[in-house]
Protein backbone atom coordinates (compact mmCIF):
# COMPACT_ATOMS: atom_id res chain seq x y z
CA UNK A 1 -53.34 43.98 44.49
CA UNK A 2 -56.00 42.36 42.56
CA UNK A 3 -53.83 42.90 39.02
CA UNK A 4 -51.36 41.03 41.05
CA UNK A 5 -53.71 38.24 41.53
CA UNK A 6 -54.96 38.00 38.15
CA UNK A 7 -51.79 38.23 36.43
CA UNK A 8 -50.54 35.12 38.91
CA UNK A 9 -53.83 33.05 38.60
CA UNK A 10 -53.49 33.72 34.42
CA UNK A 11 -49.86 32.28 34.89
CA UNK A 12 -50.53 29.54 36.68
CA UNK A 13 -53.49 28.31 34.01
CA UNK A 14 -50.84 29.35 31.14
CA UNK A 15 -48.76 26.97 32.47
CA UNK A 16 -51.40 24.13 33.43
CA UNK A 17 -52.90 24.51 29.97
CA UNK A 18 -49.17 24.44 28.08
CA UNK A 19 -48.18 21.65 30.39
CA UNK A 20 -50.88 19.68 29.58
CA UNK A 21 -50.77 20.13 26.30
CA UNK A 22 -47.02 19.11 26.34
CA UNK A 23 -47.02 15.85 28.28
CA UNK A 24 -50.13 14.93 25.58
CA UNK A 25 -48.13 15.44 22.69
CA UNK A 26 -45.23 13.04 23.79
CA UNK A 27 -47.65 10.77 26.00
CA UNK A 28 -46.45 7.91 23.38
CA UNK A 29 -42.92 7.92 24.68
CA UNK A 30 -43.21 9.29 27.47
CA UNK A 31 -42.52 6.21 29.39
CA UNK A 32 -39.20 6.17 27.45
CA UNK A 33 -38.05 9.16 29.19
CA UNK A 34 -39.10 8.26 32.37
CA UNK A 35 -37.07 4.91 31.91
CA UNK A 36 -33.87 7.11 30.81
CA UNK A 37 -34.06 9.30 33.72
CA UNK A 38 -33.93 6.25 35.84
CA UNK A 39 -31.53 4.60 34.01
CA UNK A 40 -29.56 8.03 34.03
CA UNK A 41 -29.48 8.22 37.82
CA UNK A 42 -28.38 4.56 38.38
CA UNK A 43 -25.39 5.30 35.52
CA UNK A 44 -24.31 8.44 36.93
CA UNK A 45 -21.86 7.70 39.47
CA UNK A 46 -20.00 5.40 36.01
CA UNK A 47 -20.51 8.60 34.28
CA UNK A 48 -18.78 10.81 36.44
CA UNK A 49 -15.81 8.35 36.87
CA UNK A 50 -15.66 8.84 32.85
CA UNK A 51 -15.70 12.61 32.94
CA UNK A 52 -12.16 12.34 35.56
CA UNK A 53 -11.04 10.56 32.94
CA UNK A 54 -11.47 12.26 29.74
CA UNK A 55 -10.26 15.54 31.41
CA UNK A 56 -13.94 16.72 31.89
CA UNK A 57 -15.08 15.59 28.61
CA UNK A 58 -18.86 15.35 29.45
CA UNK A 59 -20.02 14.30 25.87
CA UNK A 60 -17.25 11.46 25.25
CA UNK A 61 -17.95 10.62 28.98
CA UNK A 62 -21.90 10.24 28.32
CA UNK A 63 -21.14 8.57 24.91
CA UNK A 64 -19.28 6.32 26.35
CA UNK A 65 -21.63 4.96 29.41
CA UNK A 66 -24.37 4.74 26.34
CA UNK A 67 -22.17 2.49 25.03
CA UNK A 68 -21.28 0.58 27.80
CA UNK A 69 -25.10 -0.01 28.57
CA UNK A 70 -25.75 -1.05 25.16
CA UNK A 71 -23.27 -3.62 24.95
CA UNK A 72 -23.66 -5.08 28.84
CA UNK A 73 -27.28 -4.15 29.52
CA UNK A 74 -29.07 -3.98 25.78
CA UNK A 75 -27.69 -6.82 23.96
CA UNK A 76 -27.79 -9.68 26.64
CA UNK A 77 -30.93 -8.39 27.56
CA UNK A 78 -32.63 -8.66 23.81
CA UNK A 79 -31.12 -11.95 23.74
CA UNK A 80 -32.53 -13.23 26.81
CA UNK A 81 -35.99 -11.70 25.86
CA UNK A 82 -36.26 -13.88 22.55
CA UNK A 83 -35.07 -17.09 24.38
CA UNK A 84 -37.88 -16.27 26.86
CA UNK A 85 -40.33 -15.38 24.24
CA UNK A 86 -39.90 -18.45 22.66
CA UNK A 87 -40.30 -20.84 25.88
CA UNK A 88 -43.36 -18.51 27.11
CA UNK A 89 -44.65 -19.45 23.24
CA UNK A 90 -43.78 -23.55 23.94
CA UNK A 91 -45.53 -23.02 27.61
CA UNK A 92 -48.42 -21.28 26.43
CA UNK A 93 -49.10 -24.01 23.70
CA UNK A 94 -48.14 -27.06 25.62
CA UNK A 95 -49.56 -26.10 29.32
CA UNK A 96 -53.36 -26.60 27.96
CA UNK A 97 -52.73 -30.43 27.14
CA UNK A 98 -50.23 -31.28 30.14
CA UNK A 99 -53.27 -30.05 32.00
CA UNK A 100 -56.52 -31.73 30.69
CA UNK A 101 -54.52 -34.88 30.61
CA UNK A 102 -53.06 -34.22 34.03
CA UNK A 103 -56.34 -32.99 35.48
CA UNK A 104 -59.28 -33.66 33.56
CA UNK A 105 -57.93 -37.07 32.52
CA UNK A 106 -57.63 -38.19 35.63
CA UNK A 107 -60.80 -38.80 37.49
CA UNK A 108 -59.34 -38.73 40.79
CA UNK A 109 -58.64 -35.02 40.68
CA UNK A 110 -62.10 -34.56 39.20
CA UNK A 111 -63.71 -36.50 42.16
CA UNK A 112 -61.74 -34.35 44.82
CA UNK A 113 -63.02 -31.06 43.28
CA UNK A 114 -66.63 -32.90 43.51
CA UNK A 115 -66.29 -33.52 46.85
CA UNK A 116 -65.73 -29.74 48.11
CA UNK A 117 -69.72 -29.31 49.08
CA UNK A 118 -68.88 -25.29 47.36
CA UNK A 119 -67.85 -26.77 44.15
CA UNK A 120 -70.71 -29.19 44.14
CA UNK A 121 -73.15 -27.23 44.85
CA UNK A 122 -72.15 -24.84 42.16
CA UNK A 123 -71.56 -27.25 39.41
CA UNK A 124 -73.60 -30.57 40.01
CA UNK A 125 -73.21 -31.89 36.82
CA UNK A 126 -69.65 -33.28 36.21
CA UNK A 127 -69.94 -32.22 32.84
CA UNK A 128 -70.30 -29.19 33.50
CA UNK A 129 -67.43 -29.24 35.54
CA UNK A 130 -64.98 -30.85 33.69
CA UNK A 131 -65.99 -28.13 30.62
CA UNK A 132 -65.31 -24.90 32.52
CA UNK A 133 -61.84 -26.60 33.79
CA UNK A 134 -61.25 -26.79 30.37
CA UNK A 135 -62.32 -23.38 29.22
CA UNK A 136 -60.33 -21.79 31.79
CA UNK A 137 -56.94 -23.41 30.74
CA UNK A 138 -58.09 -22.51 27.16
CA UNK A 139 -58.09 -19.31 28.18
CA UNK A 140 -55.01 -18.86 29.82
CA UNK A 141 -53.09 -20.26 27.35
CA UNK A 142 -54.58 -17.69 24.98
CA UNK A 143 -53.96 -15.13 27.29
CA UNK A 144 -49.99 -15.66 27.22
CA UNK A 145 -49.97 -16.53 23.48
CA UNK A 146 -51.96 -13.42 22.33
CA UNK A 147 -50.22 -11.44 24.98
CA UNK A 148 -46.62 -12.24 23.79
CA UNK A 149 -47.82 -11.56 20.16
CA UNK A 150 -47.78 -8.30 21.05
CA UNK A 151 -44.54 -7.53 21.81
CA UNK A 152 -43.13 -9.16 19.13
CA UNK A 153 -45.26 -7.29 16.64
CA UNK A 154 -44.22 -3.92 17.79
CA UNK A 155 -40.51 -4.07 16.56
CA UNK A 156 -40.86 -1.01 14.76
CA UNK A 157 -41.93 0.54 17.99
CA UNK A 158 -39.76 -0.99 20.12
CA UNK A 159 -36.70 0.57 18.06
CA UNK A 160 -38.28 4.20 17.88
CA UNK A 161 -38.74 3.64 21.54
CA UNK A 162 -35.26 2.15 22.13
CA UNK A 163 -33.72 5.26 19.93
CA UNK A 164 -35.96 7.85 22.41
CA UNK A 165 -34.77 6.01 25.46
CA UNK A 166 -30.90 6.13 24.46
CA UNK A 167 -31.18 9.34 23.58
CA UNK A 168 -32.69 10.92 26.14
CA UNK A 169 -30.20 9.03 28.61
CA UNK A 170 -27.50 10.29 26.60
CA UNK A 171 -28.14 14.21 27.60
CA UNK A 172 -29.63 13.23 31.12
CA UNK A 173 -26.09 12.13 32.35
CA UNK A 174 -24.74 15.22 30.80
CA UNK A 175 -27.60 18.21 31.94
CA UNK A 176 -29.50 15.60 34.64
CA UNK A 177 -27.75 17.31 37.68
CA UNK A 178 -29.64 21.12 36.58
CA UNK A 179 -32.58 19.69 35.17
CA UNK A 180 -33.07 18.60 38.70
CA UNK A 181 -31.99 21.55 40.17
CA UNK A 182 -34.61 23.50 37.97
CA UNK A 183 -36.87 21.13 39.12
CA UNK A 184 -36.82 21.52 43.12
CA UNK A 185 -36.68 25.30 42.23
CA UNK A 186 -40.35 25.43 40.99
CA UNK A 187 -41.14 23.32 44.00
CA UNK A 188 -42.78 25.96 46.75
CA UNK A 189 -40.80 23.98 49.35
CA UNK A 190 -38.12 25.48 52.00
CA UNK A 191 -34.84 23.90 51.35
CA UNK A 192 -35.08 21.44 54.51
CA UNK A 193 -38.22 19.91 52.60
CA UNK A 194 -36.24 19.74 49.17
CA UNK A 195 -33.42 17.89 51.04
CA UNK A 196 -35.79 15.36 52.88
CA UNK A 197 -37.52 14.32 49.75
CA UNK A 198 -33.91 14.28 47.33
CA UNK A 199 -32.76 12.13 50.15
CA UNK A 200 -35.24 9.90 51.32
CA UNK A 201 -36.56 9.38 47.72
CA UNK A 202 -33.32 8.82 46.45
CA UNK A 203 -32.51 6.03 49.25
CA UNK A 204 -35.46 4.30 49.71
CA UNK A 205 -35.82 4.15 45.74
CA UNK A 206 -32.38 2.27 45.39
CA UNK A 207 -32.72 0.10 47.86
CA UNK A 208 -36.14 -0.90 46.77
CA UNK A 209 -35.19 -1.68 43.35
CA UNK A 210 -32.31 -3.56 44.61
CA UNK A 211 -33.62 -5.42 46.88
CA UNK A 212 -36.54 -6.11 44.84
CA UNK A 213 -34.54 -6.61 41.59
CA UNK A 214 -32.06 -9.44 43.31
CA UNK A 215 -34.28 -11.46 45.94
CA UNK A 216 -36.65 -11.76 43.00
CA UNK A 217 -33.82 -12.97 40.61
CA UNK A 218 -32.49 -15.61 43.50
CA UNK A 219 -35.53 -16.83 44.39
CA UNK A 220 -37.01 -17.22 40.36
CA UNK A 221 -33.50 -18.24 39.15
CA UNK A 222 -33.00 -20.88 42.54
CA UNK A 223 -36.82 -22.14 42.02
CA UNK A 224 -36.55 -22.61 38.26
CA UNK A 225 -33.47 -25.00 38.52
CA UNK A 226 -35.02 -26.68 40.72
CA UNK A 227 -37.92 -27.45 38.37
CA UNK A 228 -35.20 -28.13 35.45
CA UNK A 229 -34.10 -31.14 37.43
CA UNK A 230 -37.40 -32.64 38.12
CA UNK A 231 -38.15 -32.44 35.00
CA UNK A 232 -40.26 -29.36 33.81
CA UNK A 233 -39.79 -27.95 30.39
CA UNK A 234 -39.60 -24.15 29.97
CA UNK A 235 -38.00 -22.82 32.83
CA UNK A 236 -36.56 -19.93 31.54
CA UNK A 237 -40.14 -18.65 31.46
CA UNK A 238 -41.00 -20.10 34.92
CA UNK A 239 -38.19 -18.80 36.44
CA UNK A 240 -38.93 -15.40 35.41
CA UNK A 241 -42.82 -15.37 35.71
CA UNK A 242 -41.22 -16.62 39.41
CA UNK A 243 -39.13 -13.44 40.25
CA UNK A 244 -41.92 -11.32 39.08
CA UNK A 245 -44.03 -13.02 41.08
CA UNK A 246 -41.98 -13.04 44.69
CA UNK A 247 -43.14 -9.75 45.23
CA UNK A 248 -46.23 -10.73 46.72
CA UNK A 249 -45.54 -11.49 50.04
CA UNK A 250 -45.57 -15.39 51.73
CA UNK A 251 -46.79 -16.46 48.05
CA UNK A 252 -45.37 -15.32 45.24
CA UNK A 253 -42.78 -18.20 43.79
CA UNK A 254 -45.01 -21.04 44.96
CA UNK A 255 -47.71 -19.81 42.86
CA UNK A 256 -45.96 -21.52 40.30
CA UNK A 257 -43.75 -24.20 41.27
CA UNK A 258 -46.66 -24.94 44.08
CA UNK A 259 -49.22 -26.26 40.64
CA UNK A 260 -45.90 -28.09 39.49
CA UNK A 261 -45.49 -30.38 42.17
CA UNK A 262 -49.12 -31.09 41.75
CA UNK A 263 -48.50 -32.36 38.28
CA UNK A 264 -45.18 -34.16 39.01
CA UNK A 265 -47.10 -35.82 41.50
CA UNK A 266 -50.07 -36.42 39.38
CA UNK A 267 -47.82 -38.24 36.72
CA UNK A 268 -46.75 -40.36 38.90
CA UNK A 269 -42.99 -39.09 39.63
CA UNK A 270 -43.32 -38.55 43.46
CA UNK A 271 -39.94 -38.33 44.18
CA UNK A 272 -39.63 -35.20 42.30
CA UNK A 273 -43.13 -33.69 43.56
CA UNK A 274 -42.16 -33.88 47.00
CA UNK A 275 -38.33 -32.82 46.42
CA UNK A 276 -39.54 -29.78 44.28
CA UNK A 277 -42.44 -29.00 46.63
CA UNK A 278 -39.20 -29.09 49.93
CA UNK A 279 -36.80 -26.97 47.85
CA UNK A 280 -39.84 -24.44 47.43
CA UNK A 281 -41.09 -24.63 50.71
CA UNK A 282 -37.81 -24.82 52.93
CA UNK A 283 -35.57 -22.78 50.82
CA UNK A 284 -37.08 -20.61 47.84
CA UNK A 285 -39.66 -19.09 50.63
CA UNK A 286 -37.27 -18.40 53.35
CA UNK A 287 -34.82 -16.54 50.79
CA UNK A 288 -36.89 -13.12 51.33
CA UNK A 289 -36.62 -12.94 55.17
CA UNK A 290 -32.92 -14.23 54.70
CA UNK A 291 -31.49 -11.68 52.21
CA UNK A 292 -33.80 -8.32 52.93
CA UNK A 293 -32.72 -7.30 56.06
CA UNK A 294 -29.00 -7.27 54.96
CA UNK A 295 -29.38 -6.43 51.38
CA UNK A 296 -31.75 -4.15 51.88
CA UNK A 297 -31.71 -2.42 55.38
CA UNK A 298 -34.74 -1.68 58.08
CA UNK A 299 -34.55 1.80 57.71
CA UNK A 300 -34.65 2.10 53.49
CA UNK A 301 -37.05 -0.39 52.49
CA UNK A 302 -41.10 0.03 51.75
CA UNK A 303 -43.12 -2.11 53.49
CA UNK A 304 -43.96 -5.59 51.48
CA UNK A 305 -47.48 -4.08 50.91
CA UNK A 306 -46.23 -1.15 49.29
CA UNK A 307 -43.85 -3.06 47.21
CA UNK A 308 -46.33 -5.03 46.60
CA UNK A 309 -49.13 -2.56 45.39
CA UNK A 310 -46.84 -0.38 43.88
CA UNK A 311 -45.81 -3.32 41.40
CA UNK A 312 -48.63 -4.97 40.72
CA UNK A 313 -50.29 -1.58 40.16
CA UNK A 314 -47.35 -0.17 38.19
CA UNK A 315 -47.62 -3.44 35.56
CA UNK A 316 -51.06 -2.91 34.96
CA UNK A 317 -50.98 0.98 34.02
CA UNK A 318 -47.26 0.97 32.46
CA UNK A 319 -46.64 -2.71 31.25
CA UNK A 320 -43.69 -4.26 32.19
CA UNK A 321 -41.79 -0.83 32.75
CA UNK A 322 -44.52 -0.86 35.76
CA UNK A 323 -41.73 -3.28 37.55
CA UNK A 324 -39.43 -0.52 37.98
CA UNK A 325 -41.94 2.67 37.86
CA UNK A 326 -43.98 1.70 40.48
CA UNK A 327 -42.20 0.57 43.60
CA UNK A 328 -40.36 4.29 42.50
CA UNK A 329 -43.70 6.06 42.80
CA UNK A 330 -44.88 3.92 45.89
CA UNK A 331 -41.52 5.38 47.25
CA UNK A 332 -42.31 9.27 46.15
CA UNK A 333 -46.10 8.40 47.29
CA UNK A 334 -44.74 7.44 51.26
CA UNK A 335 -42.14 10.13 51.31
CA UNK A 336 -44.32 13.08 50.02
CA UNK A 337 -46.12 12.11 53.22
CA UNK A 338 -43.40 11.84 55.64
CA UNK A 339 -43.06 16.16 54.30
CA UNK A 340 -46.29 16.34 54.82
CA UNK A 341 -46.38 15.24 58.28
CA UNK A 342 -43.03 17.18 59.27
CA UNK A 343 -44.98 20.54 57.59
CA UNK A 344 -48.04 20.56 59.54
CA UNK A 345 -46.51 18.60 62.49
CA UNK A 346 -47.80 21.64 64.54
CA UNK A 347 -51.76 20.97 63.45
CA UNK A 348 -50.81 17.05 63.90
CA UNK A 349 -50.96 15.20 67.30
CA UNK A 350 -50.20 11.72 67.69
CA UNK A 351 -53.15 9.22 68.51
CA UNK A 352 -52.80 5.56 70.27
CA UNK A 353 -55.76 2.96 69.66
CA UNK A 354 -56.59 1.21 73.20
CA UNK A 355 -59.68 -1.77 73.36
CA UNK A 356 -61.49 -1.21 75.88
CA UNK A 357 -62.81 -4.67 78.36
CA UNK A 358 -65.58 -4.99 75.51
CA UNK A 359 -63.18 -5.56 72.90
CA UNK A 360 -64.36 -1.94 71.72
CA UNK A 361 -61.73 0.45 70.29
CA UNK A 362 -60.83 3.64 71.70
CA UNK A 363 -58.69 6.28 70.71
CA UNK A 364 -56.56 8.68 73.01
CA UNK A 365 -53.44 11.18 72.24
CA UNK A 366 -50.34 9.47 72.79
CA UNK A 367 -49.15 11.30 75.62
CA UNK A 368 -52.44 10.40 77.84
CA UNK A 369 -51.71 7.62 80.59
CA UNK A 370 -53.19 4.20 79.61
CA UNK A 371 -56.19 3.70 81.28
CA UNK A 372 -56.52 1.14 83.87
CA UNK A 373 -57.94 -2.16 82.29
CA UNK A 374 -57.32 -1.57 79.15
CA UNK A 375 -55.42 -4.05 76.49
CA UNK A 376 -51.96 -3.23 74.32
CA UNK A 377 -52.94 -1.61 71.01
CA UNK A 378 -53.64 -4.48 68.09
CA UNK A 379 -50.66 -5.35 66.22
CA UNK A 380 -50.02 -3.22 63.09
């Protein structure tokens, strides 16, 4: 009994040890893979249609989708990166003077801030004022120019990376179905539990990206011609900084064409401000309670908070990959505890919050009567 134990605690720190050792030797393209398997699960069902084809030929069939996503996905997509590389270069040079002379310039704008008792009574001296205005645009422009300098000095990396990532798709589509399999084997889970969480991950994680991927390439693409026609150079790069930005929640978008209006309006073109600042308002912000419910369903998607943490948290631990990773592992993060719940369900009990006449909070099982006098539970 106890050589039992020891040789199955010496296993399991065998494994921990060579595991760790593993994922630290290819921790510099390890994203890579990641972004294949993704990739490789989206492709699949293209894939498979291939393999009918070619008579079961799984490596022509994989070959093939590589292909395909190279020259509809890879290409286009390089393309479109330089063009918005270059505009996010003209933006971050050319937003520090539109804004001191649209801003600072303009002592109206200066005597508004002034007249917030906060921002007087932190900076008294207008000066002073007017200097850390400037600093601060200073520094966001340097922020997107060293930033984007970056990425384009990494092109050696980007190929190796691009190589690793084709690559590894390429035999994902091809062995992906048992490397998955071999995967929920090592799981200690009862085959209900491996269902739930292929399932549920699987579902919510499509329909997540999806409708995350689309509503924020509506509402960036819809809000950036919209700025086009009043007049603002560099949409490209608005338009996208917009759809990454519409997944915060009642925000997002406006963040951007919101300081635009200001300026049209500052220069002077009204009629644009306001029509920009409508557009935004009436129809860019409504586009997310429009489209989600259909696109999307009630049942698949996260919660906007989720989606929301899980992609602002995923682009600043995996970069721009972040976008896709982490709405994926806010997704594995809320179904891991849906299993947990329906495992210990039996040590579980469900709980309903009641206030009291004081406006103090109580808590009671679920299946207790209401007690007399006291209020609906707070809104979720």
């Amino acid at each position: 009994m106890h050589r039992d134990l020891f040789t199955r605690v010496t296993v399991l720190l065998l494994v921990a040890l060579v595991t760790f050792a593993f994922f630290a030797m290819i921790r510099g393209f390890f994203m890579a893979i990641v972004m294949a398997a993704i990739f490789s699960g989206l492709l699949y069902p293209i894939y498979r249609r291939f393999v009918r084809w070619f008579s079961g030929r799984q490596t022509v069939a994989s070959l093939i989708t590589v292909l395909l996503f190279i020259l509809i996905v890879l290409i286009p997509l390089g393309g479109f990166i330089a063009i918005l590389v270059e505009q996010a270069l003209n933006a971050s040079k050319t937003i520090g003077p539109m804004a001191q002379e649209s801003f600072i310039q303009k002592d109206t704008y200066i005597d508004w801030l002034e007249s917030i008792p906060v921002i007087h009574e932190i900076f008294p001296d207008r000066k002073e004022l007017v200097s850390r205005i400037q600093t601060a645009i200073e520094g966001i422009g340097s922020f997107v120019a060293n930033g984007l300098s970056s990425i384009t000095t990494g092109t050696l990396q980007f190929f190796f990376l691009s190589f690793i990532f084709l690559f590894t798709m390429f035999y994902f589509l091809i062995n992906g179905k048992s490397y998955l399999e071999t995967a929920l084997y090592y799981l200690p889970l009862r085959d209900e539990e491996e269902k739930l969480l292929l399932e549920k991950f699987t579902k919510v994680t499509a329909a997540t990206l999806k409708g995350t991927f689309i509503i924020g390439s509506i509402q960036g693409g819809l809000a950036a011609v919209a700025m086009y026609i009043a007049g603002i150079p560099n949409t490209l790069f608005w338009g996208v900084l917009m759809a990454v930005l519409s997944i915060i929640p009642a925000l997002g978008p406006a963040l951007v064409w919101g300081p635009a209006s200001i300026y049209l309006l500052l220069q002077g073109d009204t009629a644009a401000g306001i029509g920009l600042a409508l557009f935004g308002g009436i129809v860019v912000g409504n586009i997310d309670n429009l489209i989600r419910p259909r696109l999307v369903g009630k049942q698949a998607q996260l919660p906007d908070l989720m989606i929301f943490f899980g992609t602002l948290g995923g682009l600043a631990v995996f970069g721009m990959a972040g976008i896709i990773i982490g709405p994926i592992l806010a997704a594995l993060f809320m179904t891991m505890w849906e299993i947990y719940g329906e495992t210990f369900k039996d040590s579980l009990h469900q709980v309903t919050i009641f206030t009291d006449a004081k406006g103090e909070l109580e808590v009671r099982d679920a299946d207790e009567e209401k007690p007399q006098g006291d209020t609906e539970p707070p809104a979720s």
